[in-house]
Protein backbone atom coordinates (compact mmCIF):
# COMPACT_ATOMS: atom_id res chain seq x y z
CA UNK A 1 60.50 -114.25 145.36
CA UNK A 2 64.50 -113.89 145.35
CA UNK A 3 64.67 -112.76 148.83
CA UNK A 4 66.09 -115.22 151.80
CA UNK A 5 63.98 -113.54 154.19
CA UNK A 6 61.16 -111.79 154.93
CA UNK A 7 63.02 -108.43 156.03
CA UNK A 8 65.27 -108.61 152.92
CA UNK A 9 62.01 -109.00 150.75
CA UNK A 10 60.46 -105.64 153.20
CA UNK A 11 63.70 -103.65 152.38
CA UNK A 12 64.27 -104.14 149.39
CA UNK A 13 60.21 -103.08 148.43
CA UNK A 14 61.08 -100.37 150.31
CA UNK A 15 64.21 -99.58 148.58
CA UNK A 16 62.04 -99.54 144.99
CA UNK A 17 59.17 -97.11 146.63
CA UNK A 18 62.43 -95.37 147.76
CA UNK A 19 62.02 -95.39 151.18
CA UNK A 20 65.55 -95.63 153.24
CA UNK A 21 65.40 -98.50 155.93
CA UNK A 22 67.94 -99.17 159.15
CA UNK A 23 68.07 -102.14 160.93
CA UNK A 24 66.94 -101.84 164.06
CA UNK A 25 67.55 -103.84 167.52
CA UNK A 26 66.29 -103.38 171.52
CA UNK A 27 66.67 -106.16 173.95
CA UNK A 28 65.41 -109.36 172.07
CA UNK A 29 63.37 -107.58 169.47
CA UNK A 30 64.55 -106.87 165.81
CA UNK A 31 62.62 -104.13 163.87
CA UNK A 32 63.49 -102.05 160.41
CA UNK A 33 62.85 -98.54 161.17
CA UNK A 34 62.21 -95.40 159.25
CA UNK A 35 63.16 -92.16 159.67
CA UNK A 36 60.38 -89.97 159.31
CA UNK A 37 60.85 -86.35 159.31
CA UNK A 38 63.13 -85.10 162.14
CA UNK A 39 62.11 -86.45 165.49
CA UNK A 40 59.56 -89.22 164.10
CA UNK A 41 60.34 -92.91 163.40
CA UNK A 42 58.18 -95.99 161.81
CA UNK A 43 59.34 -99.32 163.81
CA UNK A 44 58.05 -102.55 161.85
CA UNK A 45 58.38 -106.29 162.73
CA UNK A 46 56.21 -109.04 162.99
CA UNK A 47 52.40 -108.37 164.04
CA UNK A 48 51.74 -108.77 167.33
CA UNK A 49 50.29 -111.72 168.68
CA UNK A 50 51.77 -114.12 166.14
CA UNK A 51 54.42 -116.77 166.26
CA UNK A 52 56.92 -114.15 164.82
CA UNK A 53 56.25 -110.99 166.82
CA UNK A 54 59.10 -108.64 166.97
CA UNK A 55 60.95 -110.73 164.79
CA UNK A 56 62.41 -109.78 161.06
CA UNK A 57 64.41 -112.72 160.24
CA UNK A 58 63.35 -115.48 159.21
CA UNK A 59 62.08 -117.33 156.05
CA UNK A 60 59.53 -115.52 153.91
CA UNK A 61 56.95 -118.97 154.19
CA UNK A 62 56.60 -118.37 157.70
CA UNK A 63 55.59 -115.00 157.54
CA UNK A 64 52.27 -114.36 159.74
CA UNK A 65 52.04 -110.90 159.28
CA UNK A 66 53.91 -107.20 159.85
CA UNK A 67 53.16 -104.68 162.64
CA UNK A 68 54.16 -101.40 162.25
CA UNK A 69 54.01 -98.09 164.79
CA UNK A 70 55.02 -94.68 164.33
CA UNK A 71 56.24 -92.70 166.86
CA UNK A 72 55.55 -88.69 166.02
CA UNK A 73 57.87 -87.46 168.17
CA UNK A 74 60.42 -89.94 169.55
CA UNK A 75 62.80 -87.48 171.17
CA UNK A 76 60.23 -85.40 172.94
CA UNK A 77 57.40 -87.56 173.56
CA UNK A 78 55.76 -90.83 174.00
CA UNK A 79 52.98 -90.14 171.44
CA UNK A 80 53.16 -93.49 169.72
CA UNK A 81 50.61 -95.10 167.28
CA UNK A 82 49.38 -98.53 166.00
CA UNK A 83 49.11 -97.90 162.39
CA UNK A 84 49.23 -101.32 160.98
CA UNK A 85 48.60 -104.85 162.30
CA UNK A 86 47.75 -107.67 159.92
CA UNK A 87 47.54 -111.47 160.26
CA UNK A 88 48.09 -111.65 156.28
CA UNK A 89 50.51 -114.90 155.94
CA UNK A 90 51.15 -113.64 151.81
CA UNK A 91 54.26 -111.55 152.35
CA UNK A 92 54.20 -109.80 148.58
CA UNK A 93 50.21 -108.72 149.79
CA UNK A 94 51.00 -107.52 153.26
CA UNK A 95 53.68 -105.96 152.08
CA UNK A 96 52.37 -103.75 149.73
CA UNK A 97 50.12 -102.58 152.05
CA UNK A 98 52.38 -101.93 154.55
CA UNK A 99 54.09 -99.67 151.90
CA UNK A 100 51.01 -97.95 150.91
CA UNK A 101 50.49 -97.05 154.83
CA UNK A 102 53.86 -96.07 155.31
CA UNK A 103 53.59 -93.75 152.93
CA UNK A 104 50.45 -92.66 153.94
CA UNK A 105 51.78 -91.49 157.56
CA UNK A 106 55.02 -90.45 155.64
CA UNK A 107 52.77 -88.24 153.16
CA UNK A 108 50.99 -86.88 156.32
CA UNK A 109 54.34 -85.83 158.24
C-alpha cells in the first residue's frame, strides 16, 4: 500500500475509477466529497460509530471502516441518504466497495 493515509489511499482509488474528489471540512469533521451532478454531493469519512468517525486522516492500519451519504439535492433540500456504512478494518476491501457504491448512486443520478 504506498499511501500515508487512509484518505490518500480513498483518493487516489478514486482518481483511477476517475472519480474527482475535494477535500472537505465542517466544524471538527473532515470528509472527501463528490460532486454529483449539479446540486448533489457524496460526503465520506469514517463509519459512524467507530473510533475514527468523521475522520480522514490518519494511518491506513487504523482504519475501522468508511461511511458515506449522498445528499440529492444539497442546495434545495435536506433529502439526505445513508448509502454506505461498514465496520470493514481492510482498507483495499472497503474501499472497493465504497467505489462500486459510489458509482452505483453516481450511475443512478
Amino acid at each position: 500500500m504506498s499511501a500515508s493515509t487512509a484518505v490518500q489511499f480513498l483518493r487516489n482509488a478514486c482518481s483511477r475509477a476517475q472519480i474527482t474528489t475535494q477535500l472537505y471540512a465542517d466544524g471538527a469533521s473532515r470528509c472527501v466529497a463528490i460532486n454529483v451532478g449539479v446540486n448533489g454531493l457524496i460526503l465520506i469519512s469514517g463509519a459512524a460509530g467507530g473510533a475514527r468517525e468523521n475522520e480522514i486522516d490518519y494511518h491506513p492500519r487504523e482504519h475501522q471502516g468508511w461511511g458515506a451519504v449522498y445528499y440529492s439535492d444539497c442546495v434545495h433540500g435536506d433529502d439526505v441518504r445513508d448509502f454506505y456504512q461498514s465496520t470493514d478494518p481492510d482498507l483495499v476491501q472497503d474501499t472497493s466497495r465504497l467505489l462500486a457504491a459510489v458509482q452505483n448512486i453516481i450511475a443512478g443520478h
